[in-house]
Protein backbone atom coordinates (compact mmCIF):
# COMPACT_ATOMS: atom_id res chain seq x y z
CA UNK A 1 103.67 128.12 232.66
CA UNK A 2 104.88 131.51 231.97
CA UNK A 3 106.01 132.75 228.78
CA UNK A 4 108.64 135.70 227.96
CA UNK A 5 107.16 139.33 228.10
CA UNK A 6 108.21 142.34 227.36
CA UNK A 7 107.02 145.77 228.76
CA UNK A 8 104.46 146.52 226.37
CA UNK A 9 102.29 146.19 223.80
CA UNK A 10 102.35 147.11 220.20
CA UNK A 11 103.19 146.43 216.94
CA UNK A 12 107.05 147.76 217.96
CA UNK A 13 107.20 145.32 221.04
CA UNK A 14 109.66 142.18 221.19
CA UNK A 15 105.92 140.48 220.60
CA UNK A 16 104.50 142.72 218.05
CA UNK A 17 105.74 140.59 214.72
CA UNK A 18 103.53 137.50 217.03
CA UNK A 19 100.74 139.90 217.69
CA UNK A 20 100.34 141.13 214.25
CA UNK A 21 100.65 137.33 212.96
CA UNK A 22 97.69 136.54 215.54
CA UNK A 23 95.56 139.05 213.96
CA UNK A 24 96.31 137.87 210.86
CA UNK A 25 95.04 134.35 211.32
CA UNK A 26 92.10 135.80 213.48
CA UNK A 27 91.22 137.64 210.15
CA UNK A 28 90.30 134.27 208.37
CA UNK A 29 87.95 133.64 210.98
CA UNK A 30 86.62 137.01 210.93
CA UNK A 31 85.55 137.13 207.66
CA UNK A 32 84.47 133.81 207.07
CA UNK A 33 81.81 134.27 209.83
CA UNK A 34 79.84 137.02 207.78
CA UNK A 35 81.11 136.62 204.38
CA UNK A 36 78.60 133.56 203.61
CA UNK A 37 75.97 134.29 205.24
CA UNK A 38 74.94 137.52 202.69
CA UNK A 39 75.56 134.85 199.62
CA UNK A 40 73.23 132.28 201.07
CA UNK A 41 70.24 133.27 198.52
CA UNK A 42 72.99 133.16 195.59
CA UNK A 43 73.96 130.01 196.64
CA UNK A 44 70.76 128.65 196.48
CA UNK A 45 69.92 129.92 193.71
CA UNK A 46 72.83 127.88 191.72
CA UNK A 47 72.93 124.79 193.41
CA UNK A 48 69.29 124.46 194.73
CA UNK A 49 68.49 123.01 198.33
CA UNK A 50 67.31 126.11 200.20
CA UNK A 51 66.03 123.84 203.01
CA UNK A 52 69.74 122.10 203.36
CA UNK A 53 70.85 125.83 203.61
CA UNK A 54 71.24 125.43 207.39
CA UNK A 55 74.12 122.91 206.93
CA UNK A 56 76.33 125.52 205.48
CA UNK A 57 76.45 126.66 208.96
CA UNK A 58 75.87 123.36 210.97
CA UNK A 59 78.67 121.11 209.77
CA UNK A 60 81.03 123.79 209.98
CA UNK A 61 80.45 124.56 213.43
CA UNK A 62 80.31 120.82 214.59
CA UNK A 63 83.31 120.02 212.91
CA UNK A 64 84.98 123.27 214.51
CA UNK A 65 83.39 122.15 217.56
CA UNK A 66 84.44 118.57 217.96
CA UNK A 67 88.42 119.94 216.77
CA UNK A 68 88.46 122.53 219.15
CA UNK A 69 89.16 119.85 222.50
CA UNK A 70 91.30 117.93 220.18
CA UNK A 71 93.28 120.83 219.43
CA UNK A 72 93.85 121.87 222.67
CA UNK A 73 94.99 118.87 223.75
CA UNK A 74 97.12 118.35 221.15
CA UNK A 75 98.53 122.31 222.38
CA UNK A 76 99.48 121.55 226.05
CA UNK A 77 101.36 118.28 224.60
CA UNK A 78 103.19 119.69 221.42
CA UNK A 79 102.96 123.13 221.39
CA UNK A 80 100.32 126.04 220.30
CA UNK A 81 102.50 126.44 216.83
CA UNK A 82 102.46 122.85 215.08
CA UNK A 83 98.06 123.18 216.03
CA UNK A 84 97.62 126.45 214.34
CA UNK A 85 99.30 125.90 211.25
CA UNK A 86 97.78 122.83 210.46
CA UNK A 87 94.51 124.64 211.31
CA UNK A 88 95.63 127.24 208.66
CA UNK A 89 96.06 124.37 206.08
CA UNK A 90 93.35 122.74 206.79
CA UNK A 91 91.22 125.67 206.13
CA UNK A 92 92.95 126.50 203.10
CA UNK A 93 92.07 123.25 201.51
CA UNK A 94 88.82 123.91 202.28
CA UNK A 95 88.31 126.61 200.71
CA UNK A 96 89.69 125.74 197.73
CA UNK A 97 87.58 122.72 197.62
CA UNK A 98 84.65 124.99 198.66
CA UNK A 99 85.35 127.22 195.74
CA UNK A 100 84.69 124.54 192.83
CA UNK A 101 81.61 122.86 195.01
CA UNK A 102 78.92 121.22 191.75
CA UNK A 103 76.02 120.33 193.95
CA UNK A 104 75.12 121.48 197.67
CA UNK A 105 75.92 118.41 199.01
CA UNK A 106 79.54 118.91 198.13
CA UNK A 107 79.72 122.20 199.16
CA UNK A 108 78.00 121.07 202.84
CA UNK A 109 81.44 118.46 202.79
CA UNK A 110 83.73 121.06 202.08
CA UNK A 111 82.88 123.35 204.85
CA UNK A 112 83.64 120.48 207.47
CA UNK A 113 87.61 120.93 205.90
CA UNK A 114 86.75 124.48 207.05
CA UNK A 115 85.35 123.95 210.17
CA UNK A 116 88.56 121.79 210.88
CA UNK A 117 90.47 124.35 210.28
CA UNK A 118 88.82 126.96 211.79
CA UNK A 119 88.97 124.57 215.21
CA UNK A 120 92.51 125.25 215.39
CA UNK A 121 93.07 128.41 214.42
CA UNK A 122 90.79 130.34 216.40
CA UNK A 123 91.34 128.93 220.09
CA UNK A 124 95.13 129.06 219.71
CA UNK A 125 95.36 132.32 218.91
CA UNK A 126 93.78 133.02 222.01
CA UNK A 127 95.58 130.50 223.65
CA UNK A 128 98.73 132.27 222.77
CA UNK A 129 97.71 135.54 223.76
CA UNK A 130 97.30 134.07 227.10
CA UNK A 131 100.64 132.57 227.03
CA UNK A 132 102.81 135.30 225.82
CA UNK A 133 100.38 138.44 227.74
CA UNK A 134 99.73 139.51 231.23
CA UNK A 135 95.67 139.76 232.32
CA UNK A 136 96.62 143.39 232.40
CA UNK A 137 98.50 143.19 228.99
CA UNK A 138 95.12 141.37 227.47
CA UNK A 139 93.00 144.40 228.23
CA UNK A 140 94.86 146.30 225.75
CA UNK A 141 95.70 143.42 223.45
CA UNK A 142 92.08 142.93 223.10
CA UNK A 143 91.79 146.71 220.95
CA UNK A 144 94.10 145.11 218.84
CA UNK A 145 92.56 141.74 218.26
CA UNK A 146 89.46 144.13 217.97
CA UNK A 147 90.34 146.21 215.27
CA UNK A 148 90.32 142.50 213.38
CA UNK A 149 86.84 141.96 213.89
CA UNK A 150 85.82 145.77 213.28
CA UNK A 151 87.36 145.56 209.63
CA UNK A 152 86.42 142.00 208.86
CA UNK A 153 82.89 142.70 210.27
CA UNK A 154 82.72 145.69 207.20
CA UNK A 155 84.88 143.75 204.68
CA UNK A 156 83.17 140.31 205.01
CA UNK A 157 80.00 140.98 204.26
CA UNK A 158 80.42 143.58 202.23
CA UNK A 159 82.31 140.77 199.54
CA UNK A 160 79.93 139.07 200.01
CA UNK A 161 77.44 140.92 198.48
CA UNK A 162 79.87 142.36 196.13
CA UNK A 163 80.85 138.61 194.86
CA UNK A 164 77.13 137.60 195.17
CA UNK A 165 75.70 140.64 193.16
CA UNK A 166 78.42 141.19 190.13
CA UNK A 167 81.04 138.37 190.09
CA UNK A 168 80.29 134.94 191.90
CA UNK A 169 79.35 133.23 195.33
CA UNK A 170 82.77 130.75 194.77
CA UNK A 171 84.42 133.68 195.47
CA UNK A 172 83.87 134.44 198.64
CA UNK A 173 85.88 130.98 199.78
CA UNK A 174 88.36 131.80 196.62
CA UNK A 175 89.19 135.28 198.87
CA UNK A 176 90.47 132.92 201.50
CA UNK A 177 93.57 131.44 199.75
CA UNK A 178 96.29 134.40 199.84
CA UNK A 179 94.56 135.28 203.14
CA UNK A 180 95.80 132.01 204.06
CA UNK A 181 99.03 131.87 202.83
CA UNK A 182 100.01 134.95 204.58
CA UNK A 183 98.59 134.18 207.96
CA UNK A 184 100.68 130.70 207.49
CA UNK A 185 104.12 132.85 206.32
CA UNK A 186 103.88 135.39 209.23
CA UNK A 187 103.13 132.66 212.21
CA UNK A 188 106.50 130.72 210.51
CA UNK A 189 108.31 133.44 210.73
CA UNK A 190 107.63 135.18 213.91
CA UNK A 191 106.27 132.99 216.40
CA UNK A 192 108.47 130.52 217.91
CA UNK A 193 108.50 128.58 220.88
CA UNK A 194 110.51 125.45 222.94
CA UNK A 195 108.50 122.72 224.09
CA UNK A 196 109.93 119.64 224.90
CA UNK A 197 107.70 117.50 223.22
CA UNK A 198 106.21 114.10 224.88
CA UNK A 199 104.01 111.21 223.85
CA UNK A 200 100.60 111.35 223.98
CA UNK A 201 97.35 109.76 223.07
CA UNK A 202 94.12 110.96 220.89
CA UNK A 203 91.12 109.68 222.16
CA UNK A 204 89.52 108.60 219.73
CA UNK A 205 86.52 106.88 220.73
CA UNK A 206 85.16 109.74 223.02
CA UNK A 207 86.10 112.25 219.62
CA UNK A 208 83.88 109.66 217.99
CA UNK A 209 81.19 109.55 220.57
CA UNK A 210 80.84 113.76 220.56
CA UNK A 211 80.80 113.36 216.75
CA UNK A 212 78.19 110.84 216.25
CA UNK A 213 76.22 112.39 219.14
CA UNK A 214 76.11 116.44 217.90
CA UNK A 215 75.72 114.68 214.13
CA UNK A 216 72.74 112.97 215.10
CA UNK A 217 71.05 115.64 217.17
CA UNK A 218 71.12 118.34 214.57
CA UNK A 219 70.18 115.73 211.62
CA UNK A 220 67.34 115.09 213.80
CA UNK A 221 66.49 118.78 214.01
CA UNK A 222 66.73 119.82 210.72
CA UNK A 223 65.37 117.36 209.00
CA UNK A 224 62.41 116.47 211.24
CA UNK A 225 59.07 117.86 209.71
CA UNK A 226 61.39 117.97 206.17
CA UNK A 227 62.56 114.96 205.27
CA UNK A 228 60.55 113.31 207.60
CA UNK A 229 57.79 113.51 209.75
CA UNK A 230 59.09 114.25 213.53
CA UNK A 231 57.32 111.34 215.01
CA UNK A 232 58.33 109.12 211.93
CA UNK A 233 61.20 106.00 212.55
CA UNK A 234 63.92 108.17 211.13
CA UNK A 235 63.55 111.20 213.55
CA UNK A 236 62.62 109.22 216.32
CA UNK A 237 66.09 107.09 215.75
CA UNK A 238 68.46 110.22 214.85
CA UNK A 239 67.31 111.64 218.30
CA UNK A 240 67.70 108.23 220.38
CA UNK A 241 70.92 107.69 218.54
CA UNK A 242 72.30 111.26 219.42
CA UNK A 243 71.00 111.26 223.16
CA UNK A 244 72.52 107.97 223.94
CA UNK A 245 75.65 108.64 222.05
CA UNK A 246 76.01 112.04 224.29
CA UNK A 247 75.07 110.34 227.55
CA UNK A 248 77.75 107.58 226.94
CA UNK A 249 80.37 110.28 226.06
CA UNK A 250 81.16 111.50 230.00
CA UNK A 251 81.59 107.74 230.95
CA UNK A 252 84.32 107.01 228.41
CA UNK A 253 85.85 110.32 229.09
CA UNK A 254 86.29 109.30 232.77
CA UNK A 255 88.64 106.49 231.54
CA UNK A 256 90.61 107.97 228.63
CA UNK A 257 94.34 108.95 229.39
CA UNK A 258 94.07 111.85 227.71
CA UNK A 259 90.27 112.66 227.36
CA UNK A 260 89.25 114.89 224.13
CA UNK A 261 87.10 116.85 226.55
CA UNK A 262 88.33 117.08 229.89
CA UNK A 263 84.96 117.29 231.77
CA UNK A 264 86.87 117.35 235.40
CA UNK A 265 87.46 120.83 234.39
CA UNK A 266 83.57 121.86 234.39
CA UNK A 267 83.43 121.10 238.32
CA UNK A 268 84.93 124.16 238.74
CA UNK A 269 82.21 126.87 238.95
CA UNK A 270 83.88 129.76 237.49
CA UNK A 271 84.82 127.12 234.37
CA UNK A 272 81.29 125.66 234.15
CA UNK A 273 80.03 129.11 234.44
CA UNK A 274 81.74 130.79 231.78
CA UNK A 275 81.58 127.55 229.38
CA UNK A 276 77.70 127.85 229.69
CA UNK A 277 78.13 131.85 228.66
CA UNK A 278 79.78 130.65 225.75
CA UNK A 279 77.10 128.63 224.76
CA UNK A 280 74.70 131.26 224.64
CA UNK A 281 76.87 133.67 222.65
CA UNK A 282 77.41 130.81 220.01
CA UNK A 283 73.70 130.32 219.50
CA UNK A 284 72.46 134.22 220.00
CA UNK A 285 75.30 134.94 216.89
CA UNK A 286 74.83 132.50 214.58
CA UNK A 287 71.02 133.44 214.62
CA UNK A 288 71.37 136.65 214.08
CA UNK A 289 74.08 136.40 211.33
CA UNK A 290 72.79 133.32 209.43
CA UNK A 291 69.34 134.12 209.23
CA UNK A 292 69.12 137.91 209.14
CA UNK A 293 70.57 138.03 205.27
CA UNK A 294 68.07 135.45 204.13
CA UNK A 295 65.06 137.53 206.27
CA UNK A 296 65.86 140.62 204.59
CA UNK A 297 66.73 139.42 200.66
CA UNK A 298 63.59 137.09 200.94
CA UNK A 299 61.00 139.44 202.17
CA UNK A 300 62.39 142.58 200.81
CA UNK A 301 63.83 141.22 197.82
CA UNK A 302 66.87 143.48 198.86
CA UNK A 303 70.36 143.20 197.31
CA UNK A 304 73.04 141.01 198.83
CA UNK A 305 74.89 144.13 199.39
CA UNK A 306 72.42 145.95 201.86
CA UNK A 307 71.73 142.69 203.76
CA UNK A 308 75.55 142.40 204.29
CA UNK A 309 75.36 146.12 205.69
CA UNK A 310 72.59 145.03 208.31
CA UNK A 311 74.82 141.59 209.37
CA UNK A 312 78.15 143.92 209.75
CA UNK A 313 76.19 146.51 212.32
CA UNK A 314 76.59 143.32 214.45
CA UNK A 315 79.88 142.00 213.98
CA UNK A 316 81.10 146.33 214.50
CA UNK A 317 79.54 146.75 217.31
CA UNK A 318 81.04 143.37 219.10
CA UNK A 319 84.97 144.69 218.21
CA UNK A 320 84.00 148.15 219.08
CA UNK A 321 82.60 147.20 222.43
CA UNK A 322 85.52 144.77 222.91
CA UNK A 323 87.99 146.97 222.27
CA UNK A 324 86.69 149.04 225.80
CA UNK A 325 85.93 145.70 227.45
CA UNK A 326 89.50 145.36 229.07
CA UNK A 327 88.94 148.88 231.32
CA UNK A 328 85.62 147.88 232.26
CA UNK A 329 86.79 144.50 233.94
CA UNK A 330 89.89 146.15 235.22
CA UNK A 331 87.78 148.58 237.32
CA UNK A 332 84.75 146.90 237.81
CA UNK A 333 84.85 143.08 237.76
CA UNK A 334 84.00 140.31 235.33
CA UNK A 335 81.37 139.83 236.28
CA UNK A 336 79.80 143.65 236.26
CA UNK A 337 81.21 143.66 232.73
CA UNK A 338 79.95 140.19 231.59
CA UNK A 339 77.00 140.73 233.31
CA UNK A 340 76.26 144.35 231.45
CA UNK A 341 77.07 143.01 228.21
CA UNK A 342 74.18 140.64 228.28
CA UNK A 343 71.46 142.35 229.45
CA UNK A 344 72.41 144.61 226.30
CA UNK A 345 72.19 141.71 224.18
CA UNK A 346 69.48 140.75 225.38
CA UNK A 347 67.45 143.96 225.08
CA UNK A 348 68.36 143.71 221.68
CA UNK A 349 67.56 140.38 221.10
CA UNK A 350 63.81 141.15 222.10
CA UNK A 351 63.81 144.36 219.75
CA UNK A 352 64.56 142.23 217.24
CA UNK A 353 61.43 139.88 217.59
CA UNK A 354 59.43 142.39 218.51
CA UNK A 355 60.22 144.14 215.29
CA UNK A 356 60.22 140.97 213.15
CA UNK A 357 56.77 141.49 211.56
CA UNK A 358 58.07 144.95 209.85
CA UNK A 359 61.36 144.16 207.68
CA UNK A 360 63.58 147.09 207.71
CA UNK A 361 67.01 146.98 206.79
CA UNK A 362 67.87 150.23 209.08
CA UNK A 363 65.67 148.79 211.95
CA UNK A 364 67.56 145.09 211.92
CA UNK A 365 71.19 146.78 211.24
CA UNK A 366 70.35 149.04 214.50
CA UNK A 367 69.25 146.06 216.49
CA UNK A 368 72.28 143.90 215.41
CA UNK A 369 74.91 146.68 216.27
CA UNK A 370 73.15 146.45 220.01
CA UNK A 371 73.22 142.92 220.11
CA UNK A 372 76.85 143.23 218.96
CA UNK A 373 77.91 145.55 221.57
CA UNK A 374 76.38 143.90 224.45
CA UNK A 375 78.64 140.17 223.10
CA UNK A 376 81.25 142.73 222.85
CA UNK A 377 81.48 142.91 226.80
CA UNK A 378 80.50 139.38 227.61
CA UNK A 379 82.70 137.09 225.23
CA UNK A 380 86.22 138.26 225.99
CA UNK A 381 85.82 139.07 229.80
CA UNK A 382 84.62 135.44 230.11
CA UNK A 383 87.55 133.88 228.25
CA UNK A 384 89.80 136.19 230.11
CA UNK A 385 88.18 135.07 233.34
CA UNK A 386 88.20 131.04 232.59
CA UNK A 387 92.06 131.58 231.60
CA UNK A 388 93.41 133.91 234.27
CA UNK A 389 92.23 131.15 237.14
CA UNK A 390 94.54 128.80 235.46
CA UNK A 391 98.02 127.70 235.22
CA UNK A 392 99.98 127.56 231.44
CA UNK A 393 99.24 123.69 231.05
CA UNK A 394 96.08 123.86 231.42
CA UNK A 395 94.95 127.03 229.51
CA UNK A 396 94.62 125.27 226.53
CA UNK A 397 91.87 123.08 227.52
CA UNK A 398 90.35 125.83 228.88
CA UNK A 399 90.32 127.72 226.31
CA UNK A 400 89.42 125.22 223.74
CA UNK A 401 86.89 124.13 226.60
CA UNK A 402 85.37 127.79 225.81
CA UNK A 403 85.42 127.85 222.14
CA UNK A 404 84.06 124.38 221.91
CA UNK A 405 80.90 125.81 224.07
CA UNK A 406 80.71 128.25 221.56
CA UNK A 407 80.87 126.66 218.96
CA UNK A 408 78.33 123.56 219.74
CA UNK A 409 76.08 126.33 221.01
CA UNK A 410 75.93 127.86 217.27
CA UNK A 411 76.05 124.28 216.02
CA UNK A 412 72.67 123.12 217.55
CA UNK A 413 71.51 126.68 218.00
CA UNK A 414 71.32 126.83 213.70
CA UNK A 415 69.81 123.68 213.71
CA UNK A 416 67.00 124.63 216.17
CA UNK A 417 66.61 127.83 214.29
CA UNK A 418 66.34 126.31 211.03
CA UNK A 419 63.96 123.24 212.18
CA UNK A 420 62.29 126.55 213.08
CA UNK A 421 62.09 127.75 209.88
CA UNK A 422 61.55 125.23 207.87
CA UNK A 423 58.46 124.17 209.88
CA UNK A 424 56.46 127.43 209.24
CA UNK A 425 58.08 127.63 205.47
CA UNK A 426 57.12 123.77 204.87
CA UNK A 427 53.55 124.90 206.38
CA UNK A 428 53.49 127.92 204.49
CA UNK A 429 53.85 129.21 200.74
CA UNK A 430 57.40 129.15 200.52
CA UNK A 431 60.26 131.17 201.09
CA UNK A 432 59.49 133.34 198.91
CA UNK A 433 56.36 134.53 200.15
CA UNK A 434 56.33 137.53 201.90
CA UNK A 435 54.18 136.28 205.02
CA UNK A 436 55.48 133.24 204.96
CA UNK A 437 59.33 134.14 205.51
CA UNK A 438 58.19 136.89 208.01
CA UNK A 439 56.40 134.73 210.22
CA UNK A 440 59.42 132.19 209.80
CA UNK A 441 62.43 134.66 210.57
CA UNK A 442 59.94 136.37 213.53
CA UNK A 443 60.02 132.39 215.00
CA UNK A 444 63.66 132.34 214.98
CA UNK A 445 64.21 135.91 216.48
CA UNK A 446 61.88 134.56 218.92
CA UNK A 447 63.90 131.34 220.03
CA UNK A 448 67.46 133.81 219.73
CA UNK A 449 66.28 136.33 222.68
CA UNK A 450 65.53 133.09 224.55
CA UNK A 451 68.99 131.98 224.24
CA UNK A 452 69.87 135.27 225.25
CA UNK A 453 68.14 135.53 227.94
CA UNK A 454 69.55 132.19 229.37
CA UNK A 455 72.62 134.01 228.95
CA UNK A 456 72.06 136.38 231.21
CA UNK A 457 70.99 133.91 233.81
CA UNK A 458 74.51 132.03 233.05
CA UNK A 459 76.01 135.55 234.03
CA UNK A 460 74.48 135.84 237.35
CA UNK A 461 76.69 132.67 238.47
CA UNK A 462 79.92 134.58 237.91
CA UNK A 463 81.34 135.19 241.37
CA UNK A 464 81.63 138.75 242.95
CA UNK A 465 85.16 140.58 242.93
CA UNK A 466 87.71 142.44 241.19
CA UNK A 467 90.30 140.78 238.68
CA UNK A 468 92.60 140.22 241.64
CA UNK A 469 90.06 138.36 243.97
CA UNK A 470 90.78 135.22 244.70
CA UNK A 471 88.19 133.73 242.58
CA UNK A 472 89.49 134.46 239.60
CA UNK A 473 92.97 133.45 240.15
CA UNK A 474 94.78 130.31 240.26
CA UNK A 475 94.00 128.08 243.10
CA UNK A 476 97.28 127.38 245.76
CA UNK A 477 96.77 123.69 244.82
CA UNK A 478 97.11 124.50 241.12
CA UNK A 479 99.78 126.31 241.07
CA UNK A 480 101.70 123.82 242.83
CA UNK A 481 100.30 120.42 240.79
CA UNK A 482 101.40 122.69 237.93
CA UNK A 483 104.81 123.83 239.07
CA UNK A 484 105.75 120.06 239.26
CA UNK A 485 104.41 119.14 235.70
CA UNK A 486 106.24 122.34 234.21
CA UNK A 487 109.52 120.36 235.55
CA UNK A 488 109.40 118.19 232.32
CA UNK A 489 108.61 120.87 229.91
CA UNK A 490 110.94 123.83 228.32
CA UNK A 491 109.09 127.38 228.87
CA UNK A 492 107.56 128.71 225.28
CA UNK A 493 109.16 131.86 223.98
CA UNK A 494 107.96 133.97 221.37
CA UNK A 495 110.49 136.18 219.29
């Protein structure tokens, strides 16, 4: 389905009051995904657990990652708006919550409010940038959306070592709250649309089945060798519970009205292709930004401040690079673009093991802005490829299809990492011995150029052609199964 568009794009368009509200709300995302990761040390050292550290990360994601399908579901049925602003609450809450956390524990439960939220907000703003912009208006939308990243990626970890070092870690979720209530205000006020709303149905035992499964798998992996011993009854149960939770999940799906994860969608190549991209992006960034802060402050007992530097050389480098990533697939192809992208990330991603046994702060923030470059030309041109072969009603299951992928990928991809870790650390002295926390971060760096490098191979799936080729455009059959579902529904306008 089509939305209204104007003839450009800008802050002074008919769409620029929705554009600027989109960044907005991309913002809280933005920051949140550095901002923590330089306090993790302070954290620690307050509420204790520093092998439970990885949950920070984990629940969030899997909560973020089982909300995203549900989300877009929920978009194609009753609209992008209704999704994002509860998204925007949700993560408020969280944050407050997150803010007054006594014990790690509680702090672990408040970050699934966040990961909730974040489920929501971050897929439908891209969602709605699909609906209300032209593949050709995206290219340039994306230096916008850009510019979010680029300042959050200096801002967010830069508070967090500035809360960490002179004021307090609860701040960092405490920042979120008028961050929040703005990005609410401005998507009230500006983005409106008309969709005839019908009935629908949540499934709720395949949500269930993807919750249990993901839970179980990364309980399994990061507490295996910690909490117990990985052959033990415990580990051996978390993984069989997990496995056969996941391997039941496609046959309910098959039968649910309204399926949570529409897997019919992945027998489409250029879909499957670009979901298993995602995956790799969501593991190769969440182990360079949750484990790099720790790697430095540990073994070079740096400040949180300097660590935060070396984490936002990565998250610059990915805006910077995505900001130029809309001419490269214009003229060359997705999958040129997609394609160059990782091989950068991944010759990064091998620097950065190979350079694990010699902490530098300068030597990792070079590495990381690489890294960040190279995801800078492989994450949007994939979204923008999955999308642009697909009709309005189905772009939101695409999309949260995408982000999901993403999302699970940094879900078990922290848990891997950390089961990492906390093998060598548990074998070691501690992590707060020098060798120890080397040889533990160099293990991880190793297992995140792997993931990189199955990235790559992902890549090499992407079919040949320009953005106009018929392979990345919507299929005759589509189109016309679409145009007779868009007969019930009222077109979505933004003002």
């Amino acid at each position: 389905m089509s939305s209204e568009r104007g003839t450009t794009v800008g802050f002074r368009s008919e769409r620029g009051a929705v554009l600027l509200a989109l960044m907005l709300s991309t913002g809280l995302i933005a920051i949140d995904a550095t901002i923590l990761a330089t306090a993790v040390p302070s954290v620690v050292a307050e509420l204790g657990e520093f092998n439970q550290f990885p949950w920070l990360f984990s629940v969030y994601l899997l909560a973020q990652a089982v909300a995203v399908p549900i989300y877009a579901k929920l978009a194609d049925t009753i609209g992008r708006k209704p999704v994002i602003l509860v998204g925007v609450g949700l993560f408020l809450l969280g944050s407050l919550l997150a803010g007054f956390a006594w014990s790690m524990p509680a702090l672990i439960g408040f970050r699934v409010l966040q990961g909730l939220g974040a489920g929501a907000v971050a897929p439908m703003s891209m969602t709605i940038v699909g609906d209300i912009y032209t593949v050709a208006e995206r290219a340039m939308v994306q230096g916008y959306i850009a510019s979010v990243w680029a300042i959050s990626s200096v801002v967010g970890p830069a508070l967090g070592g500035i809360f960490s070092q002179f004021l307090s870690w609860r701040w960092i979720f405490f920042v979120n709250i008028p961050l929040c209530l703005i990005a609410g205000w401005a998507l009230v006020r500006s983005y409106h649309e008309n969709i005839e709303r019908r009935r629908h149905r949540i499934d709720v035992a395949g949500a269930g089945l993807l919750t249990v499964g993901l839970t179980a798998v990364i309980l399994a992996l990061l507490e295996g060798g910690n909490a117990w011993a990985w052959t033990s009854w415990p580990s051996l149960v978390s993984f069989g519970v997990g496995i056969a939770a996941l391997a039941l999940f496609p046959l309910v799906e098959r039968r649910a009205a309204e399926p949570v994860l529409q897997l019919s969608i992945l027998r489409r190549p250029l879909i499957l292709t670009t979901t298993l991209i995602s995956l790799g992006i969501g593991a190769l960034m969440i182990g360079i930004t949750s484990f790099v802060p720790t790697y430095l402050e540990n073994a070079l007992n740096v400040v949180p401040l300097v660590s935060g530097i070396a984490v936002a050389a990565l998250t610059l480098g990915w805006p910077l690079a995505a900001a130029q990533s809309g001419r490269m697939y214009l003229r060359y192809g997705y999958r040129t673009t997609v394609l160059s992208g990782g091989v950068i990330a991944l010759i990064g991603a091998i620097a950065l093991a190979i350079a694990g046994p010699w902490p530098s702060p300068w030597t990792v923030a070079i590495i990381a802005f690489v890294i960040g470059f190279g995801l800078g030309w492989t994450a949007a041109p994939a979204l923008i490829a999955a999308q642009a072969s697909v009709n309005w009603n189905e772009r939101g299951v695409v999309t949260g299809v995408n982000m999901f992928a993403r999302s699970a990928g940094s879900a078990v991809g922290v848990a891997v990492f950390g089961a990492i870790a906390n093998q060598v650390i548990s074998s070691g002295r501690g992590e707060h011995d020098f060798a120890t926390i080397v040889s533990a971060s160099t293990g991880v760096f190793v297992a995140v150029a792997s993931a990189a490098a199955l990235m790559v191979l992902a890549s090499l799936w992407l079919p040949r052609g320009g953005v106009d080729s018929a392979a990345y455009s919507v299929a005759p059959a589509a189109s016309a199964e679409s145009a007779e579902a868009e007969l019930g529904e009222a077109e979505p306008a933004s003002a």
